[in-house]
N, C-alpha and C. Protein backbone atom coordinates (compact mmCIF):
# COMPACT_ATOMS: atom_id res chain seq x y z
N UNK A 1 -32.19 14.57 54.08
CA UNK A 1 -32.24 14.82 52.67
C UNK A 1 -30.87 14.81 52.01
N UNK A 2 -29.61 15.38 52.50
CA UNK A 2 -28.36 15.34 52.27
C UNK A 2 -27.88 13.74 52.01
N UNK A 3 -28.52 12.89 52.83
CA UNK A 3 -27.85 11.81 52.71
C UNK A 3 -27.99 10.91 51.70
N UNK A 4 -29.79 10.85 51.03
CA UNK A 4 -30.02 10.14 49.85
C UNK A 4 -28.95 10.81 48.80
N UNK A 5 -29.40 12.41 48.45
CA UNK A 5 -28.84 12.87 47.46
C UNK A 5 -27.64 12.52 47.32
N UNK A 6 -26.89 13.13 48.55
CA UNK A 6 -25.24 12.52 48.07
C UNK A 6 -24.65 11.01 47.93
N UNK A 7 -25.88 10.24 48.43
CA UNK A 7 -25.30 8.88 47.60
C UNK A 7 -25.72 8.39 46.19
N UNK A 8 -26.56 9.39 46.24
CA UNK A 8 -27.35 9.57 44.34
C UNK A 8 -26.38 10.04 43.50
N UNK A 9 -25.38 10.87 43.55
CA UNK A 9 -24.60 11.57 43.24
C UNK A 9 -23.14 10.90 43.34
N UNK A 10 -22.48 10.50 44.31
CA UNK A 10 -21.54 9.60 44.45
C UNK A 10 -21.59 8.16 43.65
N UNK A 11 -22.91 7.56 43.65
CA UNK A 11 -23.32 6.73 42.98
C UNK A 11 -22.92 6.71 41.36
N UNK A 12 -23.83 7.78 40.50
CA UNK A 12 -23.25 8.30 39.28
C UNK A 12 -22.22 8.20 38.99
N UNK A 13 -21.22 9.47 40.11
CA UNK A 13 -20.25 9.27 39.67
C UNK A 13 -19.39 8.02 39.58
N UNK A 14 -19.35 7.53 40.69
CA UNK A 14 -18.86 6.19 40.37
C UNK A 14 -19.04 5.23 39.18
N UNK A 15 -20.55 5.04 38.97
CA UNK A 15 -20.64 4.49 37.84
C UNK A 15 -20.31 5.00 36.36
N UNK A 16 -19.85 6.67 36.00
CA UNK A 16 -19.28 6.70 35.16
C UNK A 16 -18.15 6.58 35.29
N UNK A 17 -17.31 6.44 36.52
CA UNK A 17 -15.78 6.08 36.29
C UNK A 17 -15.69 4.73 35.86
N UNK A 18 -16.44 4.24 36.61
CA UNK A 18 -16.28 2.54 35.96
C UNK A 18 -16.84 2.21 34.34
N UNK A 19 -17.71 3.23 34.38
CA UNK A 19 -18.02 2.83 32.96
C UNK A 19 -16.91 3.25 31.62
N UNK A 20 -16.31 4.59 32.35
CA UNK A 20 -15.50 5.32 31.56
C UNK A 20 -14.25 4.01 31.76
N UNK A 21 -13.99 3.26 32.36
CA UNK A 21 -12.54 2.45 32.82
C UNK A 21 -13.29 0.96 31.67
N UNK A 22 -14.00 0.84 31.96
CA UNK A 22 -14.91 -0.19 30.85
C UNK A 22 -14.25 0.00 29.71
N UNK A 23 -14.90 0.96 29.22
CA UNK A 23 -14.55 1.46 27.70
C UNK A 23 -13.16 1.37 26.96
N UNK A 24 -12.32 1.88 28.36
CA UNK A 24 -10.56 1.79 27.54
C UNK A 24 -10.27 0.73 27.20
N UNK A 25 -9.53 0.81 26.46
CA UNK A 25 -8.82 -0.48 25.91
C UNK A 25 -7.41 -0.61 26.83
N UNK A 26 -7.36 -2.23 26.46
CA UNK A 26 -6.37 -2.47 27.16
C UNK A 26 -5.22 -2.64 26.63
N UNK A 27 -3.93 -2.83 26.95
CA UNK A 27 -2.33 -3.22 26.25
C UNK A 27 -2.40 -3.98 25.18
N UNK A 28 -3.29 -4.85 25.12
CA UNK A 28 -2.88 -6.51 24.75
C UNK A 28 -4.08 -5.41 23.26
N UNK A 29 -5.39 -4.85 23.29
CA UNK A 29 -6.19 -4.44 22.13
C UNK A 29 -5.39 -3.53 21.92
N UNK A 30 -5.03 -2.36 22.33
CA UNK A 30 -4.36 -1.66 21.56
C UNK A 30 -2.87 -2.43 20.84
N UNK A 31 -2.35 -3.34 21.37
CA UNK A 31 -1.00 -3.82 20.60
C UNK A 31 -1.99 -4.45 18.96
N UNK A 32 -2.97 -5.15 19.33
CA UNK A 32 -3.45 -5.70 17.93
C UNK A 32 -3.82 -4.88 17.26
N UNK A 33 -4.39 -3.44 17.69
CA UNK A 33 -4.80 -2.77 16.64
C UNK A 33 -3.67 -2.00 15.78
N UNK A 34 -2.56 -1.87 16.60
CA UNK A 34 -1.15 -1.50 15.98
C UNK A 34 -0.95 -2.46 14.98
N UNK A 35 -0.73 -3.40 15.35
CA UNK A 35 -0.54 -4.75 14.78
C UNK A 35 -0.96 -4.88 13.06
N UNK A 36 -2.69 -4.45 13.09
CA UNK A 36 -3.14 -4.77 12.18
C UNK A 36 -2.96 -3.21 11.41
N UNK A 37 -2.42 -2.18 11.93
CA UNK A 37 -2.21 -1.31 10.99
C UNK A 37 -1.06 -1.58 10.25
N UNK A 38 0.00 -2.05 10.89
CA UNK A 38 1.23 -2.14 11.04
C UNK A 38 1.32 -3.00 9.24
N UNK A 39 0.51 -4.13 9.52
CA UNK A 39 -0.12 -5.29 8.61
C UNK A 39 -0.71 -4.77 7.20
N UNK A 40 -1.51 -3.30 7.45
CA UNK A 40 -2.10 -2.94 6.21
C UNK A 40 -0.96 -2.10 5.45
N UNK A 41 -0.26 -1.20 6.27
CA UNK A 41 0.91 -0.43 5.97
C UNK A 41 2.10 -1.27 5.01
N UNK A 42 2.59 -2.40 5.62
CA UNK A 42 3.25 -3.36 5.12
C UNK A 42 2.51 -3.76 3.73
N UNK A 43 0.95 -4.29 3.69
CA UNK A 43 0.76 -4.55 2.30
C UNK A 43 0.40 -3.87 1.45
N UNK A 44 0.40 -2.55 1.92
CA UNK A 44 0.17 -1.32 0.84
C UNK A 44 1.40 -1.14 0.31
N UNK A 45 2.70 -0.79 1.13
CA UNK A 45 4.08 -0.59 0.53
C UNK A 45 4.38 -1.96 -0.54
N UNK A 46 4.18 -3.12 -0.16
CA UNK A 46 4.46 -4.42 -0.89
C UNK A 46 3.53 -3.78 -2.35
N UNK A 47 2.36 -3.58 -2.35
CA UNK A 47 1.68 -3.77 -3.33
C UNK A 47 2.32 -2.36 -4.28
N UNK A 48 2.49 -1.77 -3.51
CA UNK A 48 3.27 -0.29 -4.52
C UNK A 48 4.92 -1.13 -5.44
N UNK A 49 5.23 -1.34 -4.20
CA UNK A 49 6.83 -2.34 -4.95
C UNK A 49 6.23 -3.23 -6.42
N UNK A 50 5.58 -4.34 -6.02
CA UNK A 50 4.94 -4.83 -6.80
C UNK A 50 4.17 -3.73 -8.27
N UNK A 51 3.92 -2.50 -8.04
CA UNK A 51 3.64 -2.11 -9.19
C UNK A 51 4.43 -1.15 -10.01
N UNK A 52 5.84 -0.87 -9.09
CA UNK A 52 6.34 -0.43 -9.50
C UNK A 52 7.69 -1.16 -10.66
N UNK A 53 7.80 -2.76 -9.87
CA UNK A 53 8.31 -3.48 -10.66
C UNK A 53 7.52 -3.66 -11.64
N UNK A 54 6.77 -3.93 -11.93
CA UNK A 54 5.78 -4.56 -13.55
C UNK A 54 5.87 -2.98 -14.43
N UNK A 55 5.51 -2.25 -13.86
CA UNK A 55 6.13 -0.49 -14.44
C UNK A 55 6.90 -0.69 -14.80
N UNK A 56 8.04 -0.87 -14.56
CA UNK A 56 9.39 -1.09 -15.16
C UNK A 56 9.82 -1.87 -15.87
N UNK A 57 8.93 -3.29 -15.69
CA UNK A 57 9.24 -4.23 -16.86
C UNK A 57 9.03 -4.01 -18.13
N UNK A 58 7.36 -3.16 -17.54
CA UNK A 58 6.83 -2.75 -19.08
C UNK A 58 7.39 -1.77 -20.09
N UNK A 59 7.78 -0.85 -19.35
CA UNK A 59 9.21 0.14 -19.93
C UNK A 59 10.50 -0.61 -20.69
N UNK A 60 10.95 -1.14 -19.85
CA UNK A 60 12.23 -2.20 -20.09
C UNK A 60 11.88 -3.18 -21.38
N UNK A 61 10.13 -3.52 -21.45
CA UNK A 61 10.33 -4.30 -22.82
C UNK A 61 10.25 -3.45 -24.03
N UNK A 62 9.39 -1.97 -23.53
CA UNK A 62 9.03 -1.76 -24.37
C UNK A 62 10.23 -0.77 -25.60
N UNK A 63 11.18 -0.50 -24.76
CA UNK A 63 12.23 -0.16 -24.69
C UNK A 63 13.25 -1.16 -25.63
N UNK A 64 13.19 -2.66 -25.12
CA UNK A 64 13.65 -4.00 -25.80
C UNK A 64 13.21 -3.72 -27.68
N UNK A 65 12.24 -3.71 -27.10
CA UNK A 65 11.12 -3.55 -28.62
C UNK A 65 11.35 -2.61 -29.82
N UNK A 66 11.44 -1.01 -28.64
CA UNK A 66 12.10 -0.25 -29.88
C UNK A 66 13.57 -0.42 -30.36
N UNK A 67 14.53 -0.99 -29.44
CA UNK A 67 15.38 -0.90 -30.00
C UNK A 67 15.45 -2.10 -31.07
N UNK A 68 15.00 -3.51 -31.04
CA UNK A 68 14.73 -4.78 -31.80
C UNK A 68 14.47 -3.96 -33.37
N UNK A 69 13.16 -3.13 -33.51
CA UNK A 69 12.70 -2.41 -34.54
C UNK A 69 13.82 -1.92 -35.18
N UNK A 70 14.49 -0.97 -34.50
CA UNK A 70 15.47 0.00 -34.84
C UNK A 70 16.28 -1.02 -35.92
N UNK A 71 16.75 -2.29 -35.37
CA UNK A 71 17.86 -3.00 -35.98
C UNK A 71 17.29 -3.50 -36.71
N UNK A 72 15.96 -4.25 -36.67
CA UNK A 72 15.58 -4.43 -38.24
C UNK A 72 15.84 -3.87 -39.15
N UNK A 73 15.05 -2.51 -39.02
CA UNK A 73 14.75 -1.42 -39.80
C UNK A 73 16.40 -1.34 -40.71
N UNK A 74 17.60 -1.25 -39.97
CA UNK A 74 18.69 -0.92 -40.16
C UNK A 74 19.12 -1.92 -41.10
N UNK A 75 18.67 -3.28 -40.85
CA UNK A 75 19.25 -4.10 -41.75
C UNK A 75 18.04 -4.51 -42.79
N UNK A 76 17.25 -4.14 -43.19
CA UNK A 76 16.44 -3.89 -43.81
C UNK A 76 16.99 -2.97 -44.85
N UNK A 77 17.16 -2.01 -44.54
CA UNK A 77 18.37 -1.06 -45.16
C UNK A 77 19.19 -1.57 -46.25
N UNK A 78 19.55 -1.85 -44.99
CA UNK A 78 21.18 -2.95 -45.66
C UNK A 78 20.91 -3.38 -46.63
N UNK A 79 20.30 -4.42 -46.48
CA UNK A 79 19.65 -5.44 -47.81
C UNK A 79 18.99 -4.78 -48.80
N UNK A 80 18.44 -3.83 -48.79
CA UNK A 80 17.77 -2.93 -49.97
C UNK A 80 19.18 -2.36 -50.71
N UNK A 81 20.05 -1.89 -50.14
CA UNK A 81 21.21 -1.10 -51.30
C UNK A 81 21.80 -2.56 -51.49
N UNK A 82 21.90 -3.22 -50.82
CA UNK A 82 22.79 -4.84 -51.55
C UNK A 82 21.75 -5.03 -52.87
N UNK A 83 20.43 -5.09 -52.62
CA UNK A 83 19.54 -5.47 -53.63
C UNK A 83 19.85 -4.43 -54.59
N UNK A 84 19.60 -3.10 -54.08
CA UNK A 84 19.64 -2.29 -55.62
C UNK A 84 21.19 -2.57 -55.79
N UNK A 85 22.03 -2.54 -55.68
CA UNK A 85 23.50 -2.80 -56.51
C UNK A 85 23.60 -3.82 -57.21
N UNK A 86 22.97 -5.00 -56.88
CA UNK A 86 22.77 -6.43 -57.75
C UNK A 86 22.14 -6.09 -58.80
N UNK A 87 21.12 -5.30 -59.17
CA UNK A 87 20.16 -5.04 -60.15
C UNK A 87 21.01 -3.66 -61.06
């Protein structure tokens, strides 16, 4: 009776070591799965750069803009006391 059981048992176990050795991954899958994090990491930082430049452009014009106004406005000015002194 000892002898079935313990090869019933040895058996198992064996087959979950092998099954458990199945399952791991190997050098070469784990390097790709680095790989492809490595890959998403990279185009998340790119895509932040990318929005942080157009952020800034949009500042930078809008910035362009008020000051453009400003100098109108100023010589706008101007030309109004030239006008009222002519009159």
């Amino acid at each position: 009776m000892k002898s079935p059981f313990t090869a019933a048992v040895i058996t198992v176990l064996l087959s979950a070591l092998a099954a458990g050795h199945a399952l791991a991954e190997s050098p070469a899958e784990k390097s790709l799965r680095q790989d492809g994090r490595d890959v998403r990491k990279d185009l998340k930082h790119d895509a932040k750069e990318v929005d942080k430049g157009a952020s800034h452009a949009a500042k930078e014009a809008d910035r362009t803009d008020n000051h453009l106004d400003k100098e109108r406005h100023r010589e706008d000015k101007k030309l109004d006391k030239e006008y009222k002194k002519t009159l």
